[in-house]
PDB file of N, CA and C in Angstrom:
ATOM      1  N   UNK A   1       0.839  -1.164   0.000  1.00  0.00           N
ATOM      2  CA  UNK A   1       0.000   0.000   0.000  1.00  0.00           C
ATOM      3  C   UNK A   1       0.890   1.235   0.000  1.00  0.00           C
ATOM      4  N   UNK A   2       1.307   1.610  -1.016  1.00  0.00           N
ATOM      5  CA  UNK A   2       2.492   2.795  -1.458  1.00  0.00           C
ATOM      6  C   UNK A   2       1.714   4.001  -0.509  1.00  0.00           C
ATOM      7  N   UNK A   3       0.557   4.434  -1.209  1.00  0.00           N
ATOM      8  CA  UNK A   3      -0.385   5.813  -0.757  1.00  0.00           C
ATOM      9  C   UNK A   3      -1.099   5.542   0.200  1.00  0.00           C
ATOM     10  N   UNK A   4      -0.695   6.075   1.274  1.00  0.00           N
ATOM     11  CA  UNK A   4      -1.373   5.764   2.976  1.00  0.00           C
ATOM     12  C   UNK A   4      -2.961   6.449   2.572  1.00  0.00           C
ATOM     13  N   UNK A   5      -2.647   7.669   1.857  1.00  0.00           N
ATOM     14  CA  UNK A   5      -3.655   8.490   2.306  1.00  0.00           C
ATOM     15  C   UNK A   5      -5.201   8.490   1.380  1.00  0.00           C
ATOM     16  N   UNK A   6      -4.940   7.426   0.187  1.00  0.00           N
ATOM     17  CA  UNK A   6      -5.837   7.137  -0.515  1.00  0.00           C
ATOM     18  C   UNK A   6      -6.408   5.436  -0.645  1.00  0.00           C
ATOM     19  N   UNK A   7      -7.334   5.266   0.119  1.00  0.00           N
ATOM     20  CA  UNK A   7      -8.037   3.594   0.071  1.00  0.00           C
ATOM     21  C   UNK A   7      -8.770   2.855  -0.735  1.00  0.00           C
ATOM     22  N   UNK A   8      -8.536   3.830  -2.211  1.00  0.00           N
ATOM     23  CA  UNK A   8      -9.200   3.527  -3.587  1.00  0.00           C
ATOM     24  C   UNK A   8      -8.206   2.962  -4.148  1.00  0.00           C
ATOM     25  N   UNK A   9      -8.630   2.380  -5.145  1.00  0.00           N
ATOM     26  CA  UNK A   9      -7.773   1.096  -6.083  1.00  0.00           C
ATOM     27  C   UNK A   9      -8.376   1.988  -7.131  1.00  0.00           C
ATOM     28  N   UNK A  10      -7.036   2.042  -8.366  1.00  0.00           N
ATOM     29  CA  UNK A  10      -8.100   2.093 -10.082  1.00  0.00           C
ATOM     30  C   UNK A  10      -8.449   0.894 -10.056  1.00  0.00           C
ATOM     31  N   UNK A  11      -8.530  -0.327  -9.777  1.00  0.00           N
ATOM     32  CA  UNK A  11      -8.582  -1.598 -10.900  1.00  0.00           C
ATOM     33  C   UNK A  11     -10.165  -1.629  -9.748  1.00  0.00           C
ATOM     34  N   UNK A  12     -10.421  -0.932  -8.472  1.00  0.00           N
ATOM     35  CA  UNK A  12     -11.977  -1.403  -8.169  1.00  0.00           C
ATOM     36  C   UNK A  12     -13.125  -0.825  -9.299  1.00  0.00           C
ATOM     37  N   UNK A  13     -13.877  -1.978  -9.230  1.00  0.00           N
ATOM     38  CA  UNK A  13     -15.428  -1.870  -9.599  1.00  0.00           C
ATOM     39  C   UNK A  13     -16.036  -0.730  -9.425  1.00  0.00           C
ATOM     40  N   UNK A  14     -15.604  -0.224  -7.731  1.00  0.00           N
ATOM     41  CA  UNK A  14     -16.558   0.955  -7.526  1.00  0.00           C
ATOM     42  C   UNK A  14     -15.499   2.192  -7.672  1.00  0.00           C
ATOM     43  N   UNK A  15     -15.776   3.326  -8.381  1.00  0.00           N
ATOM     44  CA  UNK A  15     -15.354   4.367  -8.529  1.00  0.00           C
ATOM     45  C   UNK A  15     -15.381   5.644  -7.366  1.00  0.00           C
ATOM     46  N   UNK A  16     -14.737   5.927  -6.923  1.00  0.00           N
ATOM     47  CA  UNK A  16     -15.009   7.119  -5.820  1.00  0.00           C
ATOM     48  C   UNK A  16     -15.921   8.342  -6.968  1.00  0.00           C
ATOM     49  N   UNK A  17     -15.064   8.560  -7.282  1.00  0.00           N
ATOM     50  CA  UNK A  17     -15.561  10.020  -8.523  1.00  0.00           C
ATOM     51  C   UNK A  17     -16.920   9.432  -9.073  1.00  0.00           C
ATOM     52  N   UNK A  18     -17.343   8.484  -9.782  1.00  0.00           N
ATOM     53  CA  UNK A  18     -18.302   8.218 -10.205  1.00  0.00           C
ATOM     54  C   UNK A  18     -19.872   7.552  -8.723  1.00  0.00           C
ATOM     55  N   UNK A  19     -19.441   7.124  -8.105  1.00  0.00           N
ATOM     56  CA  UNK A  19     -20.046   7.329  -7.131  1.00  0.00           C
ATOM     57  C   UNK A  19     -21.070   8.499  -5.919  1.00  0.00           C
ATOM     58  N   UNK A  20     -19.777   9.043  -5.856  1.00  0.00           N
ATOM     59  CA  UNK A  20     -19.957  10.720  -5.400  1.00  0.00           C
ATOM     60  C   UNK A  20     -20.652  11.114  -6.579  1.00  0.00           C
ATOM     61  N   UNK A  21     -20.416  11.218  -7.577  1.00  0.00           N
ATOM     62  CA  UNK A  21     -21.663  11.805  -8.677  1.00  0.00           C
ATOM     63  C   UNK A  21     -22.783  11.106  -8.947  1.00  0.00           C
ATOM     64  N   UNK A  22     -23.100   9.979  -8.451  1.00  0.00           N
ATOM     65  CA  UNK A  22     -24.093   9.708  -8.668  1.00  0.00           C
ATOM     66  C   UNK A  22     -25.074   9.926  -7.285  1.00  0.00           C
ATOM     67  N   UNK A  23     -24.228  10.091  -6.446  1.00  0.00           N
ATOM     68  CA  UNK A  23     -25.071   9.808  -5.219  1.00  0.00           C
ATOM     69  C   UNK A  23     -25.616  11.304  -5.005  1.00  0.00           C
ATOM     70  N   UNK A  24     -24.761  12.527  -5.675  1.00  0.00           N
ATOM     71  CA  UNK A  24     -25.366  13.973  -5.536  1.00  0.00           C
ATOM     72  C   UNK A  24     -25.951  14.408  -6.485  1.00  0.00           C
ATOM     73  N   UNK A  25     -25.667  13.207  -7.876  1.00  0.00           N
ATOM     74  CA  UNK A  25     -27.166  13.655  -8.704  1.00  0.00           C
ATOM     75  C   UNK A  25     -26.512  14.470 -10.039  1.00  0.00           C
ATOM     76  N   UNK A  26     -24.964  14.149  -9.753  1.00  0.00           N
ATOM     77  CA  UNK A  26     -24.042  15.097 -10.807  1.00  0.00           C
ATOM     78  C   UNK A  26     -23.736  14.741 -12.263  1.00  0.00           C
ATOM     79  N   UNK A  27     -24.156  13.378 -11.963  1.00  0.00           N
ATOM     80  CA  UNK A  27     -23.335  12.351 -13.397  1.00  0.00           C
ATOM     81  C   UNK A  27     -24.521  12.629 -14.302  1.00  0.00           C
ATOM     82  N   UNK A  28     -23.925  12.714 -15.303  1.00  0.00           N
ATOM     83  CA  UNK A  28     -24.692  12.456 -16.937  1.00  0.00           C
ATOM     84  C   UNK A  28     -25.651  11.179 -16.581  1.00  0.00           C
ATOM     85  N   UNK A  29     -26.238  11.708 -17.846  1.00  0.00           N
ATOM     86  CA  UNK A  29     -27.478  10.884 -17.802  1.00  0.00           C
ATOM     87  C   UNK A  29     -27.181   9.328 -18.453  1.00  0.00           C
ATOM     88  N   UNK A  30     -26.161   9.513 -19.273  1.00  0.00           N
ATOM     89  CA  UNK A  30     -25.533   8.037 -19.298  1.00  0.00           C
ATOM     90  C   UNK A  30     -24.750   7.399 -18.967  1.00  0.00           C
ATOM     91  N   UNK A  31     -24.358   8.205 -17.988  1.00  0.00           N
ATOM     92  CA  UNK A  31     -22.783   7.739 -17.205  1.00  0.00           C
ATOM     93  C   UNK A  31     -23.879   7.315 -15.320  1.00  0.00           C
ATOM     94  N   UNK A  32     -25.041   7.742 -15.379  1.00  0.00           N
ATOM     95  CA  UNK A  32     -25.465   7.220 -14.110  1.00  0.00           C
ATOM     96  C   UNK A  32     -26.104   6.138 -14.795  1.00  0.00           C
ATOM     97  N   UNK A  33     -26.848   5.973 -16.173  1.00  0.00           N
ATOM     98  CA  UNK A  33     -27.347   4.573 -16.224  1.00  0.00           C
ATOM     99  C   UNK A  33     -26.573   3.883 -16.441  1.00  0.00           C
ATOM    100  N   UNK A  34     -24.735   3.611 -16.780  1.00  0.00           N
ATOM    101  CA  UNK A  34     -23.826   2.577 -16.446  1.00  0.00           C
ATOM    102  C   UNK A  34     -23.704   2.588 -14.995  1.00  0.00           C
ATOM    103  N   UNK A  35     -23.779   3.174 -14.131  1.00  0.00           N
ATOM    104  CA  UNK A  35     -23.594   3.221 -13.130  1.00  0.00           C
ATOM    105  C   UNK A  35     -24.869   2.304 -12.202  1.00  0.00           C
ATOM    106  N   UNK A  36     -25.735   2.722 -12.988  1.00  0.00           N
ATOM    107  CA  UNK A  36     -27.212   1.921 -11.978  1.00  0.00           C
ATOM    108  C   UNK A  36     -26.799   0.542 -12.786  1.00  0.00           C
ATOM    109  N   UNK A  37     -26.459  -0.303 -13.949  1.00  0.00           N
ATOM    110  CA  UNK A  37     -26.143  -1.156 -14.572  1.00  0.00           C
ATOM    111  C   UNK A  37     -25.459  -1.700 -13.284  1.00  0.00           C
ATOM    112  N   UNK A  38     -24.109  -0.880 -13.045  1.00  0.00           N
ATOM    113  CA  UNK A  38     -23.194  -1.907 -11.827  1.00  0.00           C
ATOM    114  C   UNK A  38     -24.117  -1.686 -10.500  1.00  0.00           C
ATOM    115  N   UNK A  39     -24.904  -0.972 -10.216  1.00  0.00           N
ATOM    116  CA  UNK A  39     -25.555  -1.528  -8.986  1.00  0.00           C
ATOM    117  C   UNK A  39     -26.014  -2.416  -8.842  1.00  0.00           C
ATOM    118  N   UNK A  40     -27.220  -2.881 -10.013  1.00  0.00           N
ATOM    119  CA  UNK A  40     -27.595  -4.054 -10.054  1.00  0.00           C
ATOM    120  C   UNK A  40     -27.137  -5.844 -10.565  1.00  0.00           C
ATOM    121  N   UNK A  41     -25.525  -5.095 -10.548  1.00  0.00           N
ATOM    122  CA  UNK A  41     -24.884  -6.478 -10.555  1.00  0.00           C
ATOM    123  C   UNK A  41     -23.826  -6.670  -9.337  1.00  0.00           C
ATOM    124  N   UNK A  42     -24.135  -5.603  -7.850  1.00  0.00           N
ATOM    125  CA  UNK A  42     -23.149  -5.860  -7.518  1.00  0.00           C
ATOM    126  C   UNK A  42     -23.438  -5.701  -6.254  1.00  0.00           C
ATOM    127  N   UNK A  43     -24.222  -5.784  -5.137  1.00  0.00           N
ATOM    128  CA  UNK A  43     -24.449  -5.517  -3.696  1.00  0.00           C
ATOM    129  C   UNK A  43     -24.003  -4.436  -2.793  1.00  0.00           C
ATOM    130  N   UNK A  44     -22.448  -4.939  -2.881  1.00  0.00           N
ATOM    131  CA  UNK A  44     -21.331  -4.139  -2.416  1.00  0.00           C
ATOM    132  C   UNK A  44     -21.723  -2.468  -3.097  1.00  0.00           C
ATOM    133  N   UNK A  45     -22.145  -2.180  -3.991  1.00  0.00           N
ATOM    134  CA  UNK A  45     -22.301  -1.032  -4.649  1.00  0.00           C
ATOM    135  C   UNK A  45     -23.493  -0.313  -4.277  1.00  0.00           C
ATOM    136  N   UNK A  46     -24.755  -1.197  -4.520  1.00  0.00           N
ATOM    137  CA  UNK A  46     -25.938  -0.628  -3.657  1.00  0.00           C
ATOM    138  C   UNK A  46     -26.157  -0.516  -2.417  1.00  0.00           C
ATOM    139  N   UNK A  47     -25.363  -1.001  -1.859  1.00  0.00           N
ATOM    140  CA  UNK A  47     -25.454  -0.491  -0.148  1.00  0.00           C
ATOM    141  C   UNK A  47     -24.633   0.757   0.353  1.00  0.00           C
ATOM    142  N   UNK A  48     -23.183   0.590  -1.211  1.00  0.00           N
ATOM    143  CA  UNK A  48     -22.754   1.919  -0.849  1.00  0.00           C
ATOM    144  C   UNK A  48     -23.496   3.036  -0.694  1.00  0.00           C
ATOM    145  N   UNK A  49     -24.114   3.114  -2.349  1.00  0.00           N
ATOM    146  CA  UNK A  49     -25.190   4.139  -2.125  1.00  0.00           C
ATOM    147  C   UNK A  49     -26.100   4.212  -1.241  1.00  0.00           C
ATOM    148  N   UNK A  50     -26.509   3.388  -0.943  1.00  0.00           N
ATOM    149  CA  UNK A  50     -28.246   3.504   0.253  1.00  0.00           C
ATOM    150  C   UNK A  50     -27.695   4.275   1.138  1.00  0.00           C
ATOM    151  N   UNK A  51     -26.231   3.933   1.719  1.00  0.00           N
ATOM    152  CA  UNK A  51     -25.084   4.617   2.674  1.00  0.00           C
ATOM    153  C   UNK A  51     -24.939   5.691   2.876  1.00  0.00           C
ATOM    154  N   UNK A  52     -23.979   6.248   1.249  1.00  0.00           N
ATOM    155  CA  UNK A  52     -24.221   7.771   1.309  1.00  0.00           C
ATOM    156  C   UNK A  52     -25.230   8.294   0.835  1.00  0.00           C
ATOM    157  N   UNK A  53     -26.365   7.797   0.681  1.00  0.00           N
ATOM    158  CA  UNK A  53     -27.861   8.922   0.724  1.00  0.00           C
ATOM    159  C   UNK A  53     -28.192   9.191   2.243  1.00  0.00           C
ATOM    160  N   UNK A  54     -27.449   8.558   3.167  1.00  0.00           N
ATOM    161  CA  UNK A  54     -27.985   8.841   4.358  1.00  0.00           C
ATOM    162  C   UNK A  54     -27.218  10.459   4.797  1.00  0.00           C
ATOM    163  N   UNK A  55     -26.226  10.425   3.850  1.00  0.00           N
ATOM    164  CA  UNK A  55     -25.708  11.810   4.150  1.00  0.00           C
ATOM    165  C   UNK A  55     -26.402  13.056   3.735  1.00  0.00           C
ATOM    166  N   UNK A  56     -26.629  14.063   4.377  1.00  0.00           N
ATOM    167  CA  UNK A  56     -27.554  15.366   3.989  1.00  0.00           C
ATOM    168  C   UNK A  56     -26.845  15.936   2.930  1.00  0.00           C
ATOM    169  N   UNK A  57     -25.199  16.248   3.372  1.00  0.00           N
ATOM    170  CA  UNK A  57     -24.682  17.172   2.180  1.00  0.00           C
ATOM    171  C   UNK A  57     -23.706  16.489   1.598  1.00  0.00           C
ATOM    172  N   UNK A  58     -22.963  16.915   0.767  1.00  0.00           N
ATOM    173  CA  UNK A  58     -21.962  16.594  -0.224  1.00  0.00           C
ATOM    174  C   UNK A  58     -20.624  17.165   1.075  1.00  0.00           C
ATOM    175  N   UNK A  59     -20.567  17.899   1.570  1.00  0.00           N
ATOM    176  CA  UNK A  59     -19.907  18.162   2.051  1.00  0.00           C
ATOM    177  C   UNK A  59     -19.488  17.503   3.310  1.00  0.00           C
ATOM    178  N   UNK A  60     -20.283  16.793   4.296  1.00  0.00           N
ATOM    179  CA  UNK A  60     -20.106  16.024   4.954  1.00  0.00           C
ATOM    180  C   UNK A  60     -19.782  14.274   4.791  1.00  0.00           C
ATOM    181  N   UNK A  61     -19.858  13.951   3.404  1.00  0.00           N
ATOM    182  CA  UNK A  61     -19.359  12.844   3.289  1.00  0.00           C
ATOM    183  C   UNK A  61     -18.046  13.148   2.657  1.00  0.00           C
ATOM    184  N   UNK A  62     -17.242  14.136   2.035  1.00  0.00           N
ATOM    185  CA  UNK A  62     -16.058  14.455   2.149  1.00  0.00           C
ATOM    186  C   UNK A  62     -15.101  14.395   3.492  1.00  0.00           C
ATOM    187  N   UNK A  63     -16.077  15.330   4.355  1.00  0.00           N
ATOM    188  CA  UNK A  63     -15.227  15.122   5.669  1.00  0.00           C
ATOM    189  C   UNK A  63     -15.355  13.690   6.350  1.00  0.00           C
ATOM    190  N   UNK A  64     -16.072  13.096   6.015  1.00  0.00           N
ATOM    191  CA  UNK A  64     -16.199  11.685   6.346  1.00  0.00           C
ATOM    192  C   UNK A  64     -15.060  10.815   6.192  1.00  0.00           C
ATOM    193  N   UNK A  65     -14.791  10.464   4.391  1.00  0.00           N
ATOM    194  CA  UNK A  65     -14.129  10.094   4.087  1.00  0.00           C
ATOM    195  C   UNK A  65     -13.093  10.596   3.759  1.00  0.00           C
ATOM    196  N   UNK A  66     -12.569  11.936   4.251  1.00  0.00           N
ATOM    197  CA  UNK A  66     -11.261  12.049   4.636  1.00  0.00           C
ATOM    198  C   UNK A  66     -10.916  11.494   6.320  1.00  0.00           C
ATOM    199  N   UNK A  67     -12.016  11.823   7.326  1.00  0.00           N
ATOM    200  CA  UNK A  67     -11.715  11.730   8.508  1.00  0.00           C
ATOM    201  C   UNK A  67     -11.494   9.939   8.290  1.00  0.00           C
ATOM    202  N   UNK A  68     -12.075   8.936   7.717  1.00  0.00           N
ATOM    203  CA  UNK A  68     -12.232   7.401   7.542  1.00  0.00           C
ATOM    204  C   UNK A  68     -10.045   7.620   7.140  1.00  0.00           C
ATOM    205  N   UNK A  69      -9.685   8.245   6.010  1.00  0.00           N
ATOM    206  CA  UNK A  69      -8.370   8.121   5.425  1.00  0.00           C
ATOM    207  C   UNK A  69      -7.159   8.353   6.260  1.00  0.00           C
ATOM    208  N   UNK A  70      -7.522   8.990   7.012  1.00  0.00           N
ATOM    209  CA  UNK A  70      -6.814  10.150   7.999  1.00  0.00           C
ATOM    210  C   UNK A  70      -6.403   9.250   9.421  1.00  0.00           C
ATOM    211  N   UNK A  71      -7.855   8.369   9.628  1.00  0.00           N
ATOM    212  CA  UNK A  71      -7.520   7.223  10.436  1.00  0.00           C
ATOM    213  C   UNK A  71      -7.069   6.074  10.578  1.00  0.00           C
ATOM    214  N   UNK A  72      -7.321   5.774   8.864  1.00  0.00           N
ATOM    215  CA  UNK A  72      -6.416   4.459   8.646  1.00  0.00           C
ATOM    216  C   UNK A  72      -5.482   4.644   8.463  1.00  0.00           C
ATOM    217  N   UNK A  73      -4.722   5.884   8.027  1.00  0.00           N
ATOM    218  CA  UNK A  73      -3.279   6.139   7.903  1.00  0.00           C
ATOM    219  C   UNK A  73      -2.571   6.153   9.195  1.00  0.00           C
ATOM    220  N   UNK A  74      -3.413   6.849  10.260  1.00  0.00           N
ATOM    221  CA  UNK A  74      -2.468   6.701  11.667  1.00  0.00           C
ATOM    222  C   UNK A  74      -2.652   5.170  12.313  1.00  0.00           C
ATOM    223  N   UNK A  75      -3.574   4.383  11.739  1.00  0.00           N
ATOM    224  CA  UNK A  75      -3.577   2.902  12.616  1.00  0.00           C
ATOM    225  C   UNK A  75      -2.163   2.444  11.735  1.00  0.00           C
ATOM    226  N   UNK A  76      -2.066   2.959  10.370  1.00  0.00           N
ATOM    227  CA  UNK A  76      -1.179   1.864   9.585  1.00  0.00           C
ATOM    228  C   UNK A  76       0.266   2.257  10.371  1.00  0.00           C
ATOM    229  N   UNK A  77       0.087   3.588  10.725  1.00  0.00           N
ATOM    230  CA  UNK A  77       1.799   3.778  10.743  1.00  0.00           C
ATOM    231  C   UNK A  77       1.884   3.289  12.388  1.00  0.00           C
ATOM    232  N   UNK A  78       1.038   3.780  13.193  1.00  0.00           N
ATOM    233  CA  UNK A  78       0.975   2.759  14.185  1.00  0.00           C
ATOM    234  C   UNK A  78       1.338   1.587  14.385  1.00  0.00           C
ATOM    235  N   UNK A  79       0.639   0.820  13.624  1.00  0.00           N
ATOM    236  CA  UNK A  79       1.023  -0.738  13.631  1.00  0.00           C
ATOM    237  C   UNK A  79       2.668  -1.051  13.464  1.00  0.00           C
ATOM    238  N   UNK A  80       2.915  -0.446  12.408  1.00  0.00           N
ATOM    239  CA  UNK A  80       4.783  -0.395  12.174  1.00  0.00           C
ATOM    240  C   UNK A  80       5.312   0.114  13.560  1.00  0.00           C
ATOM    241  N   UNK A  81       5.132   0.958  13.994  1.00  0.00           N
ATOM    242  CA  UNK A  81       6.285   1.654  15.013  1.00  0.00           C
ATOM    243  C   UNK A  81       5.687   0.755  16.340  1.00  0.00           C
ATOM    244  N   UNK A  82       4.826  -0.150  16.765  1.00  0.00           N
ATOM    245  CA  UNK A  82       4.440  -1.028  17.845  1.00  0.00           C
ATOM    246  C   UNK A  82       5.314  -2.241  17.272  1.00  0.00           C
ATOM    247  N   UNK A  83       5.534  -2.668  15.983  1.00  0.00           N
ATOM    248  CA  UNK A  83       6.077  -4.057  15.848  1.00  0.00           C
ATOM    249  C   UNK A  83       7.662  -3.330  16.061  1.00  0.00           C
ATOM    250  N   UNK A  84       8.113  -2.396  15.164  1.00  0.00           N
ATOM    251  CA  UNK A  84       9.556  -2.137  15.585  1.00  0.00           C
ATOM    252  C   UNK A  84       9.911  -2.108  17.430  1.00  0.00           C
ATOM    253  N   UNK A  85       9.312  -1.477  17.975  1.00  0.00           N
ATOM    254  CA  UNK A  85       9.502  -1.293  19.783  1.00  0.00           C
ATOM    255  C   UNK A  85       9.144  -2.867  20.159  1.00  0.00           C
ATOM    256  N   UNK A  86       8.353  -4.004  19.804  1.00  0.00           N
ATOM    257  CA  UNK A  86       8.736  -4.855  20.367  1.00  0.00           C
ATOM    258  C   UNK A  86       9.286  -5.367  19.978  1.00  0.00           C
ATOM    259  N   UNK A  87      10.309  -5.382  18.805  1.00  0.00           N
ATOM    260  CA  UNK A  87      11.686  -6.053  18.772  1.00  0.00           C
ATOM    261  C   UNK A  87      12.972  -5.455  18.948  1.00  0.00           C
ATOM    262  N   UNK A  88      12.980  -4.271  19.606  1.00  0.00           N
ATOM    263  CA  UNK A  88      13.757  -3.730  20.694  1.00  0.00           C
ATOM    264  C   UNK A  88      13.855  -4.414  22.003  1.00  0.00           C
ATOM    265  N   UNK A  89      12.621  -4.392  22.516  1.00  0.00           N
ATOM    266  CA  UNK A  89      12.371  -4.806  23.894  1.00  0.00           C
ATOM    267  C   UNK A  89      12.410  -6.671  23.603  1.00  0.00           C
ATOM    268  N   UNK A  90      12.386  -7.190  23.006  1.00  0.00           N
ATOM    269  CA  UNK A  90      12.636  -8.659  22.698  1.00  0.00           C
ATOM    270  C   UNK A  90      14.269  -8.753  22.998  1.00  0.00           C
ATOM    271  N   UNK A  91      15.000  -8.202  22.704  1.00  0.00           N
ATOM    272  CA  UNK A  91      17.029  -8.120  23.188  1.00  0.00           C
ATOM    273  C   UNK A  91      16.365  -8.318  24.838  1.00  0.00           C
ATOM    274  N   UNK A  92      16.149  -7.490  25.770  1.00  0.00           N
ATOM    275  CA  UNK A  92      16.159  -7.608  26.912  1.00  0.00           C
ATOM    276  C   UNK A  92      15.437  -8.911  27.511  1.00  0.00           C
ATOM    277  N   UNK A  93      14.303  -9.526  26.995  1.00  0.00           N
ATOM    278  CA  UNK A  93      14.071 -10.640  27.505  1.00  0.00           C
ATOM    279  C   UNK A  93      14.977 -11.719  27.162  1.00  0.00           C
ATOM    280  N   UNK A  94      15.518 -11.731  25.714  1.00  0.00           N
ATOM    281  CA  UNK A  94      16.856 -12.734  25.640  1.00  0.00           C
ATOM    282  C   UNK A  94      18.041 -12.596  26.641  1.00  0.00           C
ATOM    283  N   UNK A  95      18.304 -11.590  26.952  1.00  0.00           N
ATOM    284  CA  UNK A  95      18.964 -10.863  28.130  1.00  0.00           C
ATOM    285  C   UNK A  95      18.801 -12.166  29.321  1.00  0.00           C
ATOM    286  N   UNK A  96      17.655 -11.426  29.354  1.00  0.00           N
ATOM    287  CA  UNK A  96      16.944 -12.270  30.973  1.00  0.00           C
ATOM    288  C   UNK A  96      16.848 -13.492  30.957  1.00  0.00           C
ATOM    289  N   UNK A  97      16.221 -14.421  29.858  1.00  0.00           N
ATOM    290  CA  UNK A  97      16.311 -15.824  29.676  1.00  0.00           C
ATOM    291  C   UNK A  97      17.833 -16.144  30.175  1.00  0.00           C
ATOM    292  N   UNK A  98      19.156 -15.552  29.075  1.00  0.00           N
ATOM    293  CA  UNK A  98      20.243 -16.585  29.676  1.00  0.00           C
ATOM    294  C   UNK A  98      20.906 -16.199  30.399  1.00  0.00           C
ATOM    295  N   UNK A  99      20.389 -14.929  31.453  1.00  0.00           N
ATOM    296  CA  UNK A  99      20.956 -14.979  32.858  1.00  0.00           C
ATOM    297  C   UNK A  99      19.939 -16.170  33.779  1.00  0.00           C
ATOM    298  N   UNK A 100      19.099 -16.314  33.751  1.00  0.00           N
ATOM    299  CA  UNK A 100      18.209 -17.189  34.322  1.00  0.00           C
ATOM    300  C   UNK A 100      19.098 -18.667  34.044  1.00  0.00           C
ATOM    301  N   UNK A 101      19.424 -18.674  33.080  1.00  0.00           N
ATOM    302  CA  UNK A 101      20.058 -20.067  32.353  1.00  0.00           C
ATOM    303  C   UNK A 101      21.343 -20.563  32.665  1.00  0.00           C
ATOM    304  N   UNK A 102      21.782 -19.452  33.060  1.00  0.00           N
ATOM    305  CA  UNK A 102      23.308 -19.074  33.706  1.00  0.00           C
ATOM    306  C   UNK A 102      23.374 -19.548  35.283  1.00  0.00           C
ATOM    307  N   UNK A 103      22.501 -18.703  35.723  1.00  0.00           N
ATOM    308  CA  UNK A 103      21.810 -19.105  37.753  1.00  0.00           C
ATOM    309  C   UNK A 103      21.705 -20.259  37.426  1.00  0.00           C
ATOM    310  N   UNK A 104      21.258 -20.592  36.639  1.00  0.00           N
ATOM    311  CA  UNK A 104      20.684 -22.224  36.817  1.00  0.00           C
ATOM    312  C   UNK A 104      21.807 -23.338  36.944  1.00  0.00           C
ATOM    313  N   UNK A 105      22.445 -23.106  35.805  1.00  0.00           N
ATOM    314  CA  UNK A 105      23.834 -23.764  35.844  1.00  0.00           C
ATOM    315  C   UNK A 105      24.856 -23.691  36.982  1.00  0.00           C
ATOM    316  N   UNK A 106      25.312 -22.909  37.457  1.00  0.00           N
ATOM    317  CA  UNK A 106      25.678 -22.127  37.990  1.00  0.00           C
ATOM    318  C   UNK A 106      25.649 -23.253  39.082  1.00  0.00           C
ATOM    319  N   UNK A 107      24.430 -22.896  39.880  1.00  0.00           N
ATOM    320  CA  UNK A 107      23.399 -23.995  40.795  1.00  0.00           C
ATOM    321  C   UNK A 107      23.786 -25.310  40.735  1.00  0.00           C
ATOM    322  N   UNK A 108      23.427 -25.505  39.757  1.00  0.00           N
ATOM    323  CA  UNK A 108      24.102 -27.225  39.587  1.00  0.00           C
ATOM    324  C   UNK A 108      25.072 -27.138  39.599  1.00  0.00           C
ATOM    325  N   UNK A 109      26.612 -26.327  39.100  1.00  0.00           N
ATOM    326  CA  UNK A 109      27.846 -26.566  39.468  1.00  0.00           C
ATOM    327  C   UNK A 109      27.885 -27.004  41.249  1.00  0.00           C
ATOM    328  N   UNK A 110      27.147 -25.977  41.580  1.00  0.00           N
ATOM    329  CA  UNK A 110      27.689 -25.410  43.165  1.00  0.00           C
ATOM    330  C   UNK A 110      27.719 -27.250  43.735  1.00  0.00           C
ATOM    331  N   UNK A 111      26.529 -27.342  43.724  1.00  0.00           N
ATOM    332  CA  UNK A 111      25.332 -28.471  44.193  1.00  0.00           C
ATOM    333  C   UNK A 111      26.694 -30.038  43.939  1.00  0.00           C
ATOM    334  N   UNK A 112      26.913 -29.872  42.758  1.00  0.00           N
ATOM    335  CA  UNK A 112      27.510 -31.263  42.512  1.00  0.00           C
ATOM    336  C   UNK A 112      28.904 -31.206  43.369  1.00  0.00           C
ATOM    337  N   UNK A 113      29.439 -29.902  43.255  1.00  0.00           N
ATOM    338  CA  UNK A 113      30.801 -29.732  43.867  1.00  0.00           C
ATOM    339  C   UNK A 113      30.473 -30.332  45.483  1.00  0.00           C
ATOM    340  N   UNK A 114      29.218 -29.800  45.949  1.00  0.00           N
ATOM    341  CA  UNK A 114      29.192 -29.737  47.374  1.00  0.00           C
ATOM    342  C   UNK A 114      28.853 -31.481  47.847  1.00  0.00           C
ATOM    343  N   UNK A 115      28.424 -32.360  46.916  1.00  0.00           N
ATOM    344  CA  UNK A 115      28.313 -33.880  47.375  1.00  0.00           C
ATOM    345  C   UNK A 115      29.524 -34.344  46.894  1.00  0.00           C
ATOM    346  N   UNK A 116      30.344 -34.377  46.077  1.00  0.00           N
ATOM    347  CA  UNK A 116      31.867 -34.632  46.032  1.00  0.00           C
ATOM    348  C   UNK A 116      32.627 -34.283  47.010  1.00  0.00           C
TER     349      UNK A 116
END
């Protein structure tokens, strides 16, 4: 995923641009009947719409789906900088394992010396 900040594919079915125009009523008159064509072959598409008709303005499903972009970009970079810090902190438990491993030995030296 090169572009954090965009969650559209060209190669999807559903078009952002053609969508948004159909759902505010903008698209040509034959560019919304290809468009109602893929609704009715595709679920995923008509629920989009039923979706954003629930929105009043054009303007609030912008801020929508920037605020939706805006958040998956900080979970993504998130996720990276939580896996890097625990393989920082992974050195110190190897740390701790072979001092534990060390006492242990250690122990048994003492132990065998002391029944000889």
């Amino acid at each position: 995923m090169e572009d954090l900040s965009n969650i559209w594919n060209a190669d999807d079915e559903l078009n952002e641009d053609e969508l948004l125009n159909y759902v505010n009523s903008k698209s040509v008159k034959e560019d919304a009947h290809n468009f109602e064509r893929k609704m009715a072959g595709s679920s995923f598409i008509n629920d989009s719409v039923e979706g954003l008709q629930q929105f009043s303005s054009a303007e609030k499903i912008n801020a929508y789906v920037h605020q939706i972009n805006s958040d998956l970009h900080q979970k993504l970079v998130g996720k990276k900088s939580k896996h890097k810090r625990g393989i920082s902190n992974l050195s110190w438990e190897i740390i701790a394992v072979i001092a534990v491993i060390l006492l242990c030995l250690l122990g048994y030296v003492v132990i065998e010396m002391m029944h000889k």
